[in-house]
N, C-alpha and C. Protein backbone atom coordinates (compact mmCIF):
# COMPACT_ATOMS: atom_id res chain seq x y z
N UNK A 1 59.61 164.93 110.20
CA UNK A 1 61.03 165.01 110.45
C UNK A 1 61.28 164.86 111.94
N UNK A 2 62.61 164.11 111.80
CA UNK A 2 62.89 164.27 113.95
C UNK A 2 64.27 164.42 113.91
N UNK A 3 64.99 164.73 114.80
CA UNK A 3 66.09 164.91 114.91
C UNK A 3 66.94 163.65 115.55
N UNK A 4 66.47 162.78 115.93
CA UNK A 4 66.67 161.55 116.27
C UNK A 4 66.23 160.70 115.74
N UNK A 5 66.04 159.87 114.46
CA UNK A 5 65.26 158.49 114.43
C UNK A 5 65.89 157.71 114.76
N UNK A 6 65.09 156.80 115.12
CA UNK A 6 65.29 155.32 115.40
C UNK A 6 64.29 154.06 114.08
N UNK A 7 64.94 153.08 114.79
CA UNK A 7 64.64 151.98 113.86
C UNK A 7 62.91 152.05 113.76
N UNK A 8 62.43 152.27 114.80
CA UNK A 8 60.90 152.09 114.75
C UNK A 8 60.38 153.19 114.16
N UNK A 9 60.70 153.68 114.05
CA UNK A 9 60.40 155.57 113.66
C UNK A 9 60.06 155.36 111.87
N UNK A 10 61.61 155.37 111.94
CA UNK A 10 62.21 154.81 110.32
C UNK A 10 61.13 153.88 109.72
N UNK A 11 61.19 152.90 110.06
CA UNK A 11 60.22 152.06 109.63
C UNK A 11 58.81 152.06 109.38
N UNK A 12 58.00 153.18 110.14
CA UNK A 12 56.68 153.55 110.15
C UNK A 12 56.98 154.41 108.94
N UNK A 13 57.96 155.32 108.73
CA UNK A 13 57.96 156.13 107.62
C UNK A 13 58.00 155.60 106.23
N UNK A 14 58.75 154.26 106.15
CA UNK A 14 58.53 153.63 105.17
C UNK A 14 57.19 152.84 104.91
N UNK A 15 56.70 152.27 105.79
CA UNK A 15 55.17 151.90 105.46
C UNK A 15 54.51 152.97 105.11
N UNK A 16 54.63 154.04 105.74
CA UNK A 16 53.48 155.28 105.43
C UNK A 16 53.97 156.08 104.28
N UNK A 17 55.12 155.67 103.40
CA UNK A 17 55.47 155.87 102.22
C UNK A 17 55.07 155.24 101.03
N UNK A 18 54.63 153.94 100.93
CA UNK A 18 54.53 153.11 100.19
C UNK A 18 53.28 152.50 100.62
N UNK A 19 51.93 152.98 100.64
CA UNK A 19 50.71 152.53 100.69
C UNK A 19 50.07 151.79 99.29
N UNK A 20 49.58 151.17 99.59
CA UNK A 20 48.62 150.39 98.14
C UNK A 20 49.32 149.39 97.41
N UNK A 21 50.48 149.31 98.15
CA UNK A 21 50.92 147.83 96.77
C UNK A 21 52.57 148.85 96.00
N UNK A 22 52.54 149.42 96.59
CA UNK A 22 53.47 150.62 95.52
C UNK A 22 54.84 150.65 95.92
N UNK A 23 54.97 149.67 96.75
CA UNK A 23 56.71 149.76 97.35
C UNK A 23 57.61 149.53 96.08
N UNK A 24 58.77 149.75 96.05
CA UNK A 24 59.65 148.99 94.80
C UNK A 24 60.28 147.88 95.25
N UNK A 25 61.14 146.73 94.74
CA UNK A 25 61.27 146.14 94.57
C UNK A 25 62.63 146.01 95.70
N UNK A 26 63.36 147.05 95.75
CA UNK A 26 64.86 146.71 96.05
C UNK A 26 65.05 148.20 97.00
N UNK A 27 65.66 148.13 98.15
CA UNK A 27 66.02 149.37 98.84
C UNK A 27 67.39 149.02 99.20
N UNK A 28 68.27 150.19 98.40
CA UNK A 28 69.80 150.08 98.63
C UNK A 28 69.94 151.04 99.74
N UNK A 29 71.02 150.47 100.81
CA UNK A 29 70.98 151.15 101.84
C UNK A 29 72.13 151.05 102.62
N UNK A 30 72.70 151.90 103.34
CA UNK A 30 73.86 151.57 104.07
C UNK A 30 73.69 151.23 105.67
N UNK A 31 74.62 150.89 106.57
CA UNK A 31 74.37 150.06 107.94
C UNK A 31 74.55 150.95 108.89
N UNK A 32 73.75 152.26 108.74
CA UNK A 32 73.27 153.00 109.84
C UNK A 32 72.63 152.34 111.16
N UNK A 33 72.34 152.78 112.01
CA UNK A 33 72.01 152.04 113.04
C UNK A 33 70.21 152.17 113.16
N UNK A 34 69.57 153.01 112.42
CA UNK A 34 68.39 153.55 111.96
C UNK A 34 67.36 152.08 111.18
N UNK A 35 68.55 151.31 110.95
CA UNK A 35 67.91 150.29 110.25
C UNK A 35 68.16 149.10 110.78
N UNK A 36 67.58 149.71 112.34
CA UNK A 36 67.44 148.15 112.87
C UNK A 36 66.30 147.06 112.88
N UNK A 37 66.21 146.17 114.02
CA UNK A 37 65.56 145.12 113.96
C UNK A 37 64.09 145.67 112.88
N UNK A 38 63.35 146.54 114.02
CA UNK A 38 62.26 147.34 113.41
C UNK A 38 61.67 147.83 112.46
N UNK A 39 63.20 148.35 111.75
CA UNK A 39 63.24 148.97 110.43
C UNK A 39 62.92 147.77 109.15
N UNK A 40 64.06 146.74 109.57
CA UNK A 40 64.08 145.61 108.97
C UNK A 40 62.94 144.81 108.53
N UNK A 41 62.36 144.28 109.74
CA UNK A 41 61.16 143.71 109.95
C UNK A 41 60.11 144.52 109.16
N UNK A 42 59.74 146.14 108.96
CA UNK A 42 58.85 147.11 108.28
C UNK A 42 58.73 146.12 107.01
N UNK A 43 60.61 147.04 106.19
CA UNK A 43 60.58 146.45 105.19
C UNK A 43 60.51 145.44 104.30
N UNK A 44 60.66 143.67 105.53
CA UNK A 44 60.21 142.64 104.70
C UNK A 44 59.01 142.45 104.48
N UNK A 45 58.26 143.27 105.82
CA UNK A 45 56.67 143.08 105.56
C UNK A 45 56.01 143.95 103.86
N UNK A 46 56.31 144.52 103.77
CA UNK A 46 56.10 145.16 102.07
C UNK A 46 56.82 144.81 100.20
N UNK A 47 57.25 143.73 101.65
CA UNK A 47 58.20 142.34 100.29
C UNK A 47 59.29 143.33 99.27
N UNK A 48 60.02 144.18 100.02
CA UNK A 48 60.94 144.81 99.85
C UNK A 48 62.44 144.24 99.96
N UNK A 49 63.25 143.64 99.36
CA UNK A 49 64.55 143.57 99.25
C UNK A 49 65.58 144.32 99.61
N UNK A 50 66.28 144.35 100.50
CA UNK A 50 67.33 145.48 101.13
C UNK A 50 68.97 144.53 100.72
N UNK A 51 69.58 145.62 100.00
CA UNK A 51 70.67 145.54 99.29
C UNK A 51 71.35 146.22 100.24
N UNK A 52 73.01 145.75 101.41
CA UNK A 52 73.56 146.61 101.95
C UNK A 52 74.60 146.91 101.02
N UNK A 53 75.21 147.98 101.28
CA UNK A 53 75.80 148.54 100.62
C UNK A 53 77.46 148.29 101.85
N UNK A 54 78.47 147.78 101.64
CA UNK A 54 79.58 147.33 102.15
C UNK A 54 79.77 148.79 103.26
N UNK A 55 80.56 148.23 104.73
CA UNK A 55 80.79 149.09 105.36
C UNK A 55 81.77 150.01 105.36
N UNK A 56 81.65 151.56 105.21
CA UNK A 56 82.93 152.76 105.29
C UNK A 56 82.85 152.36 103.27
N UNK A 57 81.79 152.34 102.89
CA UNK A 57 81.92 152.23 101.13
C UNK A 57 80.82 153.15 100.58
N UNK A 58 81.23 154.85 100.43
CA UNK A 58 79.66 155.47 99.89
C UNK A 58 79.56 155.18 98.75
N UNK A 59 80.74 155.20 98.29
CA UNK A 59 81.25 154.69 96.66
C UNK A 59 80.48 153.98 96.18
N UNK A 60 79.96 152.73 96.72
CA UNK A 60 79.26 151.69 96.55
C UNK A 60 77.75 152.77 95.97
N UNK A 61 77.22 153.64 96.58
CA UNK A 61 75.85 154.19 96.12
C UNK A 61 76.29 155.17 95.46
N UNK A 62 77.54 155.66 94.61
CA UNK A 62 77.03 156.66 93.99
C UNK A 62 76.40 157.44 93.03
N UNK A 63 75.81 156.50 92.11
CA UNK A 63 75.07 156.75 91.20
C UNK A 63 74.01 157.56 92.01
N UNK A 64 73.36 157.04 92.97
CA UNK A 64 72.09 157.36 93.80
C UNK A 64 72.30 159.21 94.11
N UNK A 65 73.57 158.79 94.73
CA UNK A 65 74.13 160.24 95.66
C UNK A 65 74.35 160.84 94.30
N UNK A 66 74.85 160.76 93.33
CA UNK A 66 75.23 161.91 92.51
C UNK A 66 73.76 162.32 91.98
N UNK A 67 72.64 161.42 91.88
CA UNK A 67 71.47 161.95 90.73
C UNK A 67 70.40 162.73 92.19
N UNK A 68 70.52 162.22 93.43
CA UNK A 68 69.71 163.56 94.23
C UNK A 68 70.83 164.54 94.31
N UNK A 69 71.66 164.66 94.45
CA UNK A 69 72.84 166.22 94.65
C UNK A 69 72.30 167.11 93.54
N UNK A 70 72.32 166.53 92.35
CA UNK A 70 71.68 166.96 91.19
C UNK A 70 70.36 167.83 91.14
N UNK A 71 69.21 167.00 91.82
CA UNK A 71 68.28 167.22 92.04
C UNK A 71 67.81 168.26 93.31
N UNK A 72 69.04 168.17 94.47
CA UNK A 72 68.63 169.31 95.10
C UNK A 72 69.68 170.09 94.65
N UNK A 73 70.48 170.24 94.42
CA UNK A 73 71.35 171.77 94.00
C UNK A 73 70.64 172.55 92.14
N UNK A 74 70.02 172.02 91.79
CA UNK A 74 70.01 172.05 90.36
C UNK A 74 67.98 172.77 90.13
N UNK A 75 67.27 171.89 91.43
CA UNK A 75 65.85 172.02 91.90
C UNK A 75 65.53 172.54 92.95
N UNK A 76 65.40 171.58 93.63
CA UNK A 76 65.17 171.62 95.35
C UNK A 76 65.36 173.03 96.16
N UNK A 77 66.72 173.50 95.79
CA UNK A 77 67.45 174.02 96.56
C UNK A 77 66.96 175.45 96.57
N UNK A 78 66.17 176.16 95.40
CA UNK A 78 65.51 177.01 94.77
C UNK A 78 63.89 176.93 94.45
N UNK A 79 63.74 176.73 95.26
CA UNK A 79 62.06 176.09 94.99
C UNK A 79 61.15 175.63 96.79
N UNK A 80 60.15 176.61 96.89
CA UNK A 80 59.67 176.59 98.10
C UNK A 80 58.78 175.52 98.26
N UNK A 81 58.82 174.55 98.70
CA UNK A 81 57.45 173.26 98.07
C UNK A 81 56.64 173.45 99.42
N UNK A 82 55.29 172.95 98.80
CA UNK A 82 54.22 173.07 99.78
C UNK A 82 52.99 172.23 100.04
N UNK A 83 53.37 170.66 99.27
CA UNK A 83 53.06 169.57 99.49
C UNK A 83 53.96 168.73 98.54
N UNK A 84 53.41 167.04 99.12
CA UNK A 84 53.99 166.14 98.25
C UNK A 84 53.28 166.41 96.70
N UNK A 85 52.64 166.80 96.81
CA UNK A 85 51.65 166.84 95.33
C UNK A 85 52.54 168.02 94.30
N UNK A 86 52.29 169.09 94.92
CA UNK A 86 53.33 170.14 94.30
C UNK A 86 54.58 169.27 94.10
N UNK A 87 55.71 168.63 94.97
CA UNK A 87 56.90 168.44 95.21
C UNK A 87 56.80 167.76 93.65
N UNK A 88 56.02 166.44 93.80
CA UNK A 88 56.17 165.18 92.56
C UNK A 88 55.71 166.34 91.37
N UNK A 89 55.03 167.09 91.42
CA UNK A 89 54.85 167.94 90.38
C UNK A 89 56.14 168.53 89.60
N UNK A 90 56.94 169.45 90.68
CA UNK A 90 58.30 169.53 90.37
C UNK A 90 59.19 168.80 89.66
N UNK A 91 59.34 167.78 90.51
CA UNK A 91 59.74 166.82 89.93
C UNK A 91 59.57 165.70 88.75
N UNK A 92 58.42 166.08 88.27
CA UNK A 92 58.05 165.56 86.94
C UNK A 92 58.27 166.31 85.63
N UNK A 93 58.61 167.50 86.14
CA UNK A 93 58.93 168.88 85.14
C UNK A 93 60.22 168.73 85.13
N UNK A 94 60.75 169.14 86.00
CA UNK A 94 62.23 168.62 86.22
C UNK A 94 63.13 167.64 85.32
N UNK A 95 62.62 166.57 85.40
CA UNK A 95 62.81 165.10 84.84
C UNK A 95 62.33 165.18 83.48
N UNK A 96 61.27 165.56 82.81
CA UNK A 96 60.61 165.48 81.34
C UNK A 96 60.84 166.76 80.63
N UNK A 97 61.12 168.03 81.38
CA UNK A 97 61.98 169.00 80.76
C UNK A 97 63.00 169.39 80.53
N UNK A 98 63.74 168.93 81.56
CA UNK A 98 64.80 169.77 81.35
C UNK A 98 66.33 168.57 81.70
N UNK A 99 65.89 167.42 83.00
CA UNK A 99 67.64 166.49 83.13
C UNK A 99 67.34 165.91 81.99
N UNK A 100 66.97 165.39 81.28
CA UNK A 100 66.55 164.27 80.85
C UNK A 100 66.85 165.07 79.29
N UNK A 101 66.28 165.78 79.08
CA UNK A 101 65.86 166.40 77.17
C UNK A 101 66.60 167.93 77.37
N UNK A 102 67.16 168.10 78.08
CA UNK A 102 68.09 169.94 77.97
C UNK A 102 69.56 170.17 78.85
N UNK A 103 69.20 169.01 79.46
CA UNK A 103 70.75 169.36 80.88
C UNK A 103 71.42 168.40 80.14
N UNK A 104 72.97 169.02 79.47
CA UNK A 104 74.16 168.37 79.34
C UNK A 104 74.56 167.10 80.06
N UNK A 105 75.39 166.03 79.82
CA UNK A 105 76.11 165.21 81.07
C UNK A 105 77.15 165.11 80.64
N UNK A 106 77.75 165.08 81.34
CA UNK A 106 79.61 164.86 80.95
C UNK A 106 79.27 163.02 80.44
N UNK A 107 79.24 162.38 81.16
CA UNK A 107 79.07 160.71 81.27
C UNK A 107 78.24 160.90 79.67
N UNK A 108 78.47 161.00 79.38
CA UNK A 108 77.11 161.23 77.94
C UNK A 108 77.76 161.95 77.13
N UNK A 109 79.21 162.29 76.60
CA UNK A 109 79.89 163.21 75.90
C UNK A 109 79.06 164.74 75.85
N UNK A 110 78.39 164.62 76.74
CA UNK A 110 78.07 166.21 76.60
C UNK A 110 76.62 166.33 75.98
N UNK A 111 76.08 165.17 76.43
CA UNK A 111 74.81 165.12 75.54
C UNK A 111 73.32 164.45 76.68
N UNK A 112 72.09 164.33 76.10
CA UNK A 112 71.23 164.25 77.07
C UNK A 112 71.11 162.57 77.30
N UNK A 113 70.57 162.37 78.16
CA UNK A 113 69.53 160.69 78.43
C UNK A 113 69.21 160.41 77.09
N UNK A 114 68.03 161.42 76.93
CA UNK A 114 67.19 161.29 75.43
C UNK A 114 67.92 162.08 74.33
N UNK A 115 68.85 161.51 73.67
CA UNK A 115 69.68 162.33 72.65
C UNK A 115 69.23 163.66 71.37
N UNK A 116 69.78 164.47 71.84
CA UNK A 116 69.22 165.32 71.27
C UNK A 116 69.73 165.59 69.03
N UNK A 117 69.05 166.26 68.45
CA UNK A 117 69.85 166.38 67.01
C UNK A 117 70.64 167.32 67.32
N UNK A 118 71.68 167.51 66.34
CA UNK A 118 72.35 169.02 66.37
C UNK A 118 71.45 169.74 65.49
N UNK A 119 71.36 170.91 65.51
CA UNK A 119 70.48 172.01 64.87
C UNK A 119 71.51 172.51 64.48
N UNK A 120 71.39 173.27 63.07
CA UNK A 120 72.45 173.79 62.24
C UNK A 120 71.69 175.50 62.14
N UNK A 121 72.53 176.42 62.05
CA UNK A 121 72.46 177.89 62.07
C UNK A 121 71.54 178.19 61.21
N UNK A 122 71.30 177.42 59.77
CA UNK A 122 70.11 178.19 59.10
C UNK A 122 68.86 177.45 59.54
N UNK A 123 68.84 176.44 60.24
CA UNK A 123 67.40 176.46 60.93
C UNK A 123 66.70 177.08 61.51
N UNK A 124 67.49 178.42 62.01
CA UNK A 124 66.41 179.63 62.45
C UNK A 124 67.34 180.86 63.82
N UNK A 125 67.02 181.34 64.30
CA UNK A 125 67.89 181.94 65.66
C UNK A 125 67.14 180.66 66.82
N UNK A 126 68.38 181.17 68.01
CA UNK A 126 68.34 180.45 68.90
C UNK A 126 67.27 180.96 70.20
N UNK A 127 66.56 180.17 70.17
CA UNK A 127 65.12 181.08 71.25
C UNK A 127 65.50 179.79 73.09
N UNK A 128 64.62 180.28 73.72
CA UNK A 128 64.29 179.58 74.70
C UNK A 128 63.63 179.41 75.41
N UNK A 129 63.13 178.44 76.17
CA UNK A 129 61.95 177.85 76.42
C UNK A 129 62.42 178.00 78.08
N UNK A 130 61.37 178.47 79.00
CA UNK A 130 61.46 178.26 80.47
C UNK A 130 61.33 177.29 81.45
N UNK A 131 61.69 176.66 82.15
CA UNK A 131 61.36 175.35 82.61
C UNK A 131 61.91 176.01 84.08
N UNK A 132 60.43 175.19 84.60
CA UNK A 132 60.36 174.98 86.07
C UNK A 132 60.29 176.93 86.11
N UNK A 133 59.26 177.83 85.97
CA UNK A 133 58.92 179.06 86.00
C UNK A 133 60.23 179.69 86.04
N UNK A 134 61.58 179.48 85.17
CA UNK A 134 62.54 180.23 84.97
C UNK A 134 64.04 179.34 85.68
N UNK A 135 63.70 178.87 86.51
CA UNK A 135 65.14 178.46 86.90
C UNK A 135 65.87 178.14 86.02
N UNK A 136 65.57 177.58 85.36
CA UNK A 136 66.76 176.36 84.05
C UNK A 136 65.85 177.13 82.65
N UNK A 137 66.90 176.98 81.77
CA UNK A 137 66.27 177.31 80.23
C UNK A 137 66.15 176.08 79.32
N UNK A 138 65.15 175.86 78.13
CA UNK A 138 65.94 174.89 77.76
C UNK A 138 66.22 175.67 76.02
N UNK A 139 66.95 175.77 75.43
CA UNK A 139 67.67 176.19 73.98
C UNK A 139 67.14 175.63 72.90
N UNK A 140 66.65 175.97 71.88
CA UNK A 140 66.57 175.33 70.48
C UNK A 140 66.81 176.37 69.49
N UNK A 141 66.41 175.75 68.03
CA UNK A 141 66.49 176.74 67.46
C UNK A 141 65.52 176.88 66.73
N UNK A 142 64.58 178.32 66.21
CA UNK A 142 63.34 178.00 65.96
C UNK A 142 63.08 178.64 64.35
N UNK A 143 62.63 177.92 63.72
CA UNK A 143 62.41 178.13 61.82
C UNK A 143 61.88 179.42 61.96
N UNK A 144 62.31 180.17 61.28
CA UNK A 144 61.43 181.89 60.86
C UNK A 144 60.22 181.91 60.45
């Protein structure tokens, strides 16, 4: 972390992010000044595609911005991490327990990514399952 980056800075962080062949395909991004010549130059070298995103337009990214807000108010924000290894750990629990197969979405009538059945009352009482060592629950209902 620095309290200042610059374009060259920025740019080393993205190479030293994406080692082995593993960059993605497309980096959406807005016209900070962080992403200059330097930055630029990083990212064509890793055959990375940079999508700007129109100027004074966050609108333009918000899918992006709404699914980390998510992720740190919902994860992050409650959770002491203590490497990248732990972190992606989190975050794989996160994602396969609980946004994805237990967290509601409005955009989704109220329902998951991976659609869930309705469970009917004589299938059993309603128990729950812990995810991520208690933060979030996830609900079912379980046969007697």
């Amino acid at each position: 972390m620095t309290k200042s980056p610059t374009a060259f800075w920025t740019g080393q962080q993205i190479i030293e992010t994406f080692p082995y062949d593993t960059a993605p395909k497309y980096l959406i991004r807005d016209n900070d000044s962080i992403y200059g010549e330097e930055f630029r130059g990083c990212v064509d070298s890793l055959d990375i595609k940079q999508i700007r995103i129109a100027y004074r337009s966050p609108w333009q990214n918000a899918y992006c911005e709404r699914v980390i807000g998510s992720i740190r108010r919902e994860c992050c924000d409650h959770i002491i991490v203590f490497s990248e290894a732990h972190l992606r750990r989190i975050l794989r629990e996160y994602f396969s327990n609980y946004y994805n197969v237990a967290r509601t979405h409005l955009s989704l009538d109220k329902d998951c990514p991976e659609p869930r059945v309705i469970e009917m009352p004589d299938k059993g009482e309603v128990t729950n399952s812990p995810v991520l060592g208690g933060l979030h629950n996830r609900y079912f209902r379980n046969a007697a």
